[in-house]
N, C-alpha and C. Protein backbone atom coordinates (compact mmCIF):
# COMPACT_ATOMS: atom_id res chain seq x y z
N UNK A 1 20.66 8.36 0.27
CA UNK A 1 19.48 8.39 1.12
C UNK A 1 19.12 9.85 1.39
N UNK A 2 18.04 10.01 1.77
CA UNK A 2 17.35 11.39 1.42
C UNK A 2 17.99 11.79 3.39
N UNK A 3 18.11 13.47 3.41
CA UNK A 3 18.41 13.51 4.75
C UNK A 3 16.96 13.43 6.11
N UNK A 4 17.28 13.69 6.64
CA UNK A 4 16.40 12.64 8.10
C UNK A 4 15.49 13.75 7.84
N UNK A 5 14.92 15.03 7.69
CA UNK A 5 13.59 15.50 8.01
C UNK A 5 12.68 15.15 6.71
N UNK A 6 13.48 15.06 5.26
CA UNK A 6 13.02 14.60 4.53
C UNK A 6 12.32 12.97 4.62
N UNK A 7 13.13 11.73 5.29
CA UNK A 7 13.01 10.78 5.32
C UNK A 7 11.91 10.95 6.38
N UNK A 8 11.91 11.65 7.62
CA UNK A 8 11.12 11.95 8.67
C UNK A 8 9.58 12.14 8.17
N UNK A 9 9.40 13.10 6.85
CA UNK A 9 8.44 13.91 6.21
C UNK A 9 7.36 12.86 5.21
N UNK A 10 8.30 11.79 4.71
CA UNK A 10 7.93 10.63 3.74
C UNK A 10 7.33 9.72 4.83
N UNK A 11 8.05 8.94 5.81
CA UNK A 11 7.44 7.90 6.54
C UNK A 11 6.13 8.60 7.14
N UNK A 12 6.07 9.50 7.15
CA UNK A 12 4.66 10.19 8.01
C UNK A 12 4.00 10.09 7.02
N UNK A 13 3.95 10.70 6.15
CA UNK A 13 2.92 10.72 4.60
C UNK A 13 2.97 9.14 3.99
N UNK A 14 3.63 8.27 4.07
CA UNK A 14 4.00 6.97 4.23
C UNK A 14 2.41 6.08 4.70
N UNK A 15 2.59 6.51 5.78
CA UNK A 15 1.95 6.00 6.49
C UNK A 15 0.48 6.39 7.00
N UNK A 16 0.82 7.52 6.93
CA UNK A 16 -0.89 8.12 6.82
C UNK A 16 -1.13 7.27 5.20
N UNK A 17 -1.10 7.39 4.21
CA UNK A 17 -1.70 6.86 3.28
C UNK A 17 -2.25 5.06 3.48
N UNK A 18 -0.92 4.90 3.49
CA UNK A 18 -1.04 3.26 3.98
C UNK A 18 -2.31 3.23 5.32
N UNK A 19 -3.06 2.70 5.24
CA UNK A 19 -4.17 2.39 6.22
C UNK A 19 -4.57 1.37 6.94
N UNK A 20 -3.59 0.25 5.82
CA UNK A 20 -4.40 -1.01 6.43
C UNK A 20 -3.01 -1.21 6.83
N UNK A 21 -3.34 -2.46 7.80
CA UNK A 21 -2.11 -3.16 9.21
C UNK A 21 -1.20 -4.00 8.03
N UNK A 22 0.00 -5.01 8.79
CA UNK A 22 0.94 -5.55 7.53
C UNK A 22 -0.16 -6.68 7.54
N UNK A 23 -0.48 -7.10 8.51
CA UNK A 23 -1.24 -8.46 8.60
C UNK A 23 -2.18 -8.19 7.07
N UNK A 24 -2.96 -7.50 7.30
CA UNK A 24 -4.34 -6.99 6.58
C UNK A 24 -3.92 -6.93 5.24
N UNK A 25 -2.82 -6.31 4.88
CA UNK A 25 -2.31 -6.15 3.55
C UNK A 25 -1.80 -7.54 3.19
N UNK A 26 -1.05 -8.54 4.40
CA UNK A 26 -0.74 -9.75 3.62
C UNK A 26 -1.80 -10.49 3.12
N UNK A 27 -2.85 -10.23 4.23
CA UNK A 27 -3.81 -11.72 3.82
C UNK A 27 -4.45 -11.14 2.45
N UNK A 28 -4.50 -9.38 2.05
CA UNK A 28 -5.27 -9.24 1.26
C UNK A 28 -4.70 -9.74 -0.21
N UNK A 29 -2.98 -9.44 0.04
CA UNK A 29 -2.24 -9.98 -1.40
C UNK A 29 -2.26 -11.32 -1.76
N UNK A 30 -2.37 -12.25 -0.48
CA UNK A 30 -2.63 -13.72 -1.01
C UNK A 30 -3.88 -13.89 -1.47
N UNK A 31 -5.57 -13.39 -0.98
CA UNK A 31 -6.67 -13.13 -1.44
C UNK A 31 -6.37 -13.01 -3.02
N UNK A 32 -5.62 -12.05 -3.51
CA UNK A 32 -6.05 -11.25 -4.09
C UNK A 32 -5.37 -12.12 -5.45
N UNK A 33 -4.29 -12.75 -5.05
CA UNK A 33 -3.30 -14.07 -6.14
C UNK A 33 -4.13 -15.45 -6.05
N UNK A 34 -5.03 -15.16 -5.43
CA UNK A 34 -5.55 -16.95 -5.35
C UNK A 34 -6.56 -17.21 -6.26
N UNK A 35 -6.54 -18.07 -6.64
CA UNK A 35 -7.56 -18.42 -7.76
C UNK A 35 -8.17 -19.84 -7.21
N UNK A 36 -8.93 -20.70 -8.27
CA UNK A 36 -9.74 -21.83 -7.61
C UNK A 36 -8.75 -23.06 -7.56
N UNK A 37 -7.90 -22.71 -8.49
CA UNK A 37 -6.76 -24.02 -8.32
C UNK A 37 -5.67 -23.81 -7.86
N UNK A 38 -4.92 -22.20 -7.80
CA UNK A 38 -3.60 -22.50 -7.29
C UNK A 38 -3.78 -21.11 -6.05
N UNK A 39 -2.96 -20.84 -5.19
CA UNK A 39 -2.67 -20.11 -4.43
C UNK A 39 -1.35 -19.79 -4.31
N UNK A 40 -1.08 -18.51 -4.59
CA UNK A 40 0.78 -18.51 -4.37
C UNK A 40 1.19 -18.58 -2.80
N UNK A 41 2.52 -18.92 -2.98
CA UNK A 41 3.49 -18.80 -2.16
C UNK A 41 3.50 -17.36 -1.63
N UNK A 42 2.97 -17.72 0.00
CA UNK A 42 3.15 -16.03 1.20
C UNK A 42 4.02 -14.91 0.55
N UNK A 43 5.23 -15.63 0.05
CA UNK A 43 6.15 -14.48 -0.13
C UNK A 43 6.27 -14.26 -1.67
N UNK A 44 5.48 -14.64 -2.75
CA UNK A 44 5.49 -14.47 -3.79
C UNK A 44 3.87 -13.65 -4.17
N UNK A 45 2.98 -13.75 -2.91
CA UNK A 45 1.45 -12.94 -3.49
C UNK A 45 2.15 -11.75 -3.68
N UNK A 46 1.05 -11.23 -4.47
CA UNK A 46 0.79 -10.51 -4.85
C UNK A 46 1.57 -9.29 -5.68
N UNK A 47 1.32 -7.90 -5.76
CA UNK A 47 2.44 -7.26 -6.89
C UNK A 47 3.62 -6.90 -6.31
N UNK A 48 5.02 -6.63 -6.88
CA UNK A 48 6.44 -6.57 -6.32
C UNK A 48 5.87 -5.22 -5.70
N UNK A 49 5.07 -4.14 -6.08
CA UNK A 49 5.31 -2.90 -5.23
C UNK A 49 4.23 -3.37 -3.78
N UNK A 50 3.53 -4.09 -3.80
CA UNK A 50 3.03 -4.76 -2.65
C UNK A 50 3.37 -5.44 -1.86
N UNK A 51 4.21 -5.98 -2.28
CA UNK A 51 5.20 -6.68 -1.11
C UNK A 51 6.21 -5.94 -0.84
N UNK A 52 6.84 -4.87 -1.69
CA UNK A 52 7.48 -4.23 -1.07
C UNK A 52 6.74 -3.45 0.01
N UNK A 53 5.66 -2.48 -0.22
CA UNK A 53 4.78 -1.96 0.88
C UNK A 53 4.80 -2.31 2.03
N UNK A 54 4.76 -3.82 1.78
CA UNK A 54 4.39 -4.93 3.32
C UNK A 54 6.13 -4.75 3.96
N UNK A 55 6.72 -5.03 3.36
CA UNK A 55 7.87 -5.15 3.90
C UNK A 55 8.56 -3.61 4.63
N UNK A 56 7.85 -3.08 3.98
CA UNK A 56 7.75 -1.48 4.85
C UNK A 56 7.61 -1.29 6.54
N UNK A 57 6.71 -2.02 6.06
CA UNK A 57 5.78 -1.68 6.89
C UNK A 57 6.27 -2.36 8.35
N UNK A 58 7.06 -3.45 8.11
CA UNK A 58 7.74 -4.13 9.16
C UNK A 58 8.48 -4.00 9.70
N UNK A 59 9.46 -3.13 8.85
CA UNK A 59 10.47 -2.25 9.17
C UNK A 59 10.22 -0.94 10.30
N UNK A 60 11.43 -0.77 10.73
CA UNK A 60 11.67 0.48 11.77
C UNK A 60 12.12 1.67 10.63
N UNK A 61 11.98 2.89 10.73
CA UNK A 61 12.29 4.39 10.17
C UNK A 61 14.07 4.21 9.84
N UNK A 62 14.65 3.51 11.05
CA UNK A 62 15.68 3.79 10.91
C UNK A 62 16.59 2.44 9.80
N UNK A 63 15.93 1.52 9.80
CA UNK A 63 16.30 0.63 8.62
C UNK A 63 15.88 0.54 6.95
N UNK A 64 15.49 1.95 6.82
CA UNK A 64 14.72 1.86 5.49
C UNK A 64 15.94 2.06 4.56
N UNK A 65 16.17 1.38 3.20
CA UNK A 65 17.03 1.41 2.28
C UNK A 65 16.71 2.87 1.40
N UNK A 66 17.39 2.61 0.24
CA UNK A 66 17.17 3.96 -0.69
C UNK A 66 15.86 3.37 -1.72
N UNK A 67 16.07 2.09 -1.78
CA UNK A 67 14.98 1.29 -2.62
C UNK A 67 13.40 1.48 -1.94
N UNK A 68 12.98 1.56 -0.60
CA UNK A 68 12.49 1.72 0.23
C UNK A 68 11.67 3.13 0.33
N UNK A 69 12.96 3.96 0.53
CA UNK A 69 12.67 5.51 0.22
C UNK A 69 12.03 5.77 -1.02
N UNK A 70 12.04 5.38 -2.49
CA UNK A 70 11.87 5.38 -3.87
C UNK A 70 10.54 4.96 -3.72
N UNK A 71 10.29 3.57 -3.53
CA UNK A 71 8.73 2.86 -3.41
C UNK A 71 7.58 3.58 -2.17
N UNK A 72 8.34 4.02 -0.93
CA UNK A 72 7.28 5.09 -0.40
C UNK A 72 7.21 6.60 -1.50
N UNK A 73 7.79 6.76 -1.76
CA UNK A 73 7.39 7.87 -2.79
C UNK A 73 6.16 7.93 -3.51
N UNK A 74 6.47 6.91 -3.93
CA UNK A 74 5.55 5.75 -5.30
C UNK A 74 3.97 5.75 -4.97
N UNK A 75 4.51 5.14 -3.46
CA UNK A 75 3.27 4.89 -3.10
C UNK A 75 2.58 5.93 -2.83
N UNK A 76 2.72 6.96 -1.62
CA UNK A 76 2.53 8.10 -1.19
C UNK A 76 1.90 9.11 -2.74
N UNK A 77 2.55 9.05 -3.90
CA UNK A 77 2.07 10.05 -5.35
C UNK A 77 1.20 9.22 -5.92
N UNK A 78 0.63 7.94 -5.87
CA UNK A 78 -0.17 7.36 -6.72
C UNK A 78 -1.18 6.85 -5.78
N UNK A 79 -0.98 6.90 -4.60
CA UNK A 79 -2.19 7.42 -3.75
C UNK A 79 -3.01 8.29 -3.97
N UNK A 80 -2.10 9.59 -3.81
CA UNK A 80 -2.47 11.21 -3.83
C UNK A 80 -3.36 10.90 -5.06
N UNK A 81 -2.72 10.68 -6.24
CA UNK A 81 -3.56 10.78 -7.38
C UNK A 81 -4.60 10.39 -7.62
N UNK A 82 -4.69 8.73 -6.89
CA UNK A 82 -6.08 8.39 -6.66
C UNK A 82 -6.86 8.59 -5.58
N UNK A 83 -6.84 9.07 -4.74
CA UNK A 83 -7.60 9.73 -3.57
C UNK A 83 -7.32 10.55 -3.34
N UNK A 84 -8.73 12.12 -3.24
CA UNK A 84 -8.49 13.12 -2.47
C UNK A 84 -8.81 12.37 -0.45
N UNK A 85 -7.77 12.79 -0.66
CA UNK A 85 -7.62 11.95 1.23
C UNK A 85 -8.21 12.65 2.20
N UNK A 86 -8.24 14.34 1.86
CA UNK A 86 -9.03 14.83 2.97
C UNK A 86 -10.61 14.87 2.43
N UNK A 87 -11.50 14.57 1.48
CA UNK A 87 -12.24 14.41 1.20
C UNK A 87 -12.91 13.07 0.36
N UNK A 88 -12.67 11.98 0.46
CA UNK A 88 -12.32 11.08 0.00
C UNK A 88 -14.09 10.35 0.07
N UNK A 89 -14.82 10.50 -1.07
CA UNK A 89 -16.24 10.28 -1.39
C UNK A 89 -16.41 8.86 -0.90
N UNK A 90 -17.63 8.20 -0.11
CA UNK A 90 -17.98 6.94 -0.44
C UNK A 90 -17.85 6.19 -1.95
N UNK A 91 -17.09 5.25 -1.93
CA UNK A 91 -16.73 4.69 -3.27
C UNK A 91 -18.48 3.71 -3.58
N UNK A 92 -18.79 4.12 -5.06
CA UNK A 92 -20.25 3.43 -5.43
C UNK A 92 -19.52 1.92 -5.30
N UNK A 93 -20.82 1.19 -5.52
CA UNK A 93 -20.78 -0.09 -5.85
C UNK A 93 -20.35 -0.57 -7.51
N UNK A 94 -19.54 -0.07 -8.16
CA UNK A 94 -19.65 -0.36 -9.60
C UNK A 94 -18.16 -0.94 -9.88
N UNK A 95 -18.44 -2.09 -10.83
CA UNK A 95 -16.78 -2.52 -11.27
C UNK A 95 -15.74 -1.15 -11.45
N UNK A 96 -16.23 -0.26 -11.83
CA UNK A 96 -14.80 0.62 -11.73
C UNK A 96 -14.31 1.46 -10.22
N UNK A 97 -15.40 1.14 -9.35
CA UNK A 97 -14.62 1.67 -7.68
C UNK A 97 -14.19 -0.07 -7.75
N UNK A 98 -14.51 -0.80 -7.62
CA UNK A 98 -14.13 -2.09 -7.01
C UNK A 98 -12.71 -2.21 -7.66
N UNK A 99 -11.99 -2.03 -8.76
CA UNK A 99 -11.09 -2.38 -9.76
C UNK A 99 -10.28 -0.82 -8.66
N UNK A 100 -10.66 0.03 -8.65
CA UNK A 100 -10.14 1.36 -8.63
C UNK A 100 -9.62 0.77 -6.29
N UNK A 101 -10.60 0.35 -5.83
CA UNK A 101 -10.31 0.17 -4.18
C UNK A 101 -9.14 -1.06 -4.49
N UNK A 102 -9.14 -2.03 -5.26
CA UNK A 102 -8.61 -3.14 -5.35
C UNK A 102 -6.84 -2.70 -5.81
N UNK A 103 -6.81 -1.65 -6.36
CA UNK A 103 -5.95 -1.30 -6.89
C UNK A 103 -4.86 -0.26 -5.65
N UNK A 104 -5.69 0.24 -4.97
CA UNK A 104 -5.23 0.82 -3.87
C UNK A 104 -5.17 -0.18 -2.66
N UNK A 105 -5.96 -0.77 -2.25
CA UNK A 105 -5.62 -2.30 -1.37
C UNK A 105 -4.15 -2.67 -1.60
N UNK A 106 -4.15 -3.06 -3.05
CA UNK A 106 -2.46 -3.14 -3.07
C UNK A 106 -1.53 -2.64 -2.88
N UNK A 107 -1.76 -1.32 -2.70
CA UNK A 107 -0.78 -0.55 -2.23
C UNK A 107 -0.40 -0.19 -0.64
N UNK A 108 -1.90 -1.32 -0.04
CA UNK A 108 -1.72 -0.75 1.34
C UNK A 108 -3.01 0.33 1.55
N UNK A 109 -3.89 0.93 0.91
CA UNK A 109 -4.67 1.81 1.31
C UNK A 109 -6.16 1.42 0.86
N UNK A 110 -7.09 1.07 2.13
CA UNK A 110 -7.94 0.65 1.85
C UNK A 110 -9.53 1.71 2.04
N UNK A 111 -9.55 2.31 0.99
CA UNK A 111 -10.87 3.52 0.59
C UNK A 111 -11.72 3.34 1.48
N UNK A 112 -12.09 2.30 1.80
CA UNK A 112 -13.44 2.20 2.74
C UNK A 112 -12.79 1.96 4.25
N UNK A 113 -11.59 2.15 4.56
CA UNK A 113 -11.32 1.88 5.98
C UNK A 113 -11.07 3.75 6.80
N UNK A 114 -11.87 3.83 8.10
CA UNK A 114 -11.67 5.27 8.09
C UNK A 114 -10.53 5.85 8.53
């Protein structure tokens, strides 16, 4: 496990990225697995790094695993990559922001939330 100002340094950047609530992120992963005939199982929506996210998120600082530590990383650098965060443009209306917000939703970070 990484030592505490490091771990301290991640859950902050953690979480600033992450934007949306656990609630918000669950209902969005079952949304987001449902189709016209089937709907998954609460604890099977959506992608494994999305439910891990959620499960983050429920957690206290001081119960986070090393698996935990690894996937905020994850999340936190493939954020960064897709959003400049301190300048972060109105996303257009076009299938590639919608595919591109949808893709970050899953991760917990929702482009259009301020």
């Amino acid at each position: 496990m990484a030592d505490a100002l490091e771990t301290e340094a991640l859950w902050e950047d953690f979480h600033r990225v992450v934007n949306m609530t656990s609630a918000e992120l669950a209902a969005w992963l079952k949304v987001r697995d449902a189709d016209e005939e089937t709907e998954p199982l609460p604890e099977e929506a959506g992608t494994p790094t999305g439910r891990h996210v959620l499960a983050i998120l429920q957690k206290r600082r001081t119960d986070l695993t090393d698996d935990d530590v690894r996937v905020m990383h994850k999340v936190v650098e493939t954020v960064g990559d897709l959003v400049d965060m301190e300048n972060e443009p109105e996303p257009e209306n076009t299938p590639e922001d919608t595919r591109r917000r949808h893709r970050l939703m899953t991760l917990g970070h929702d482009p259009l939330k301020p």
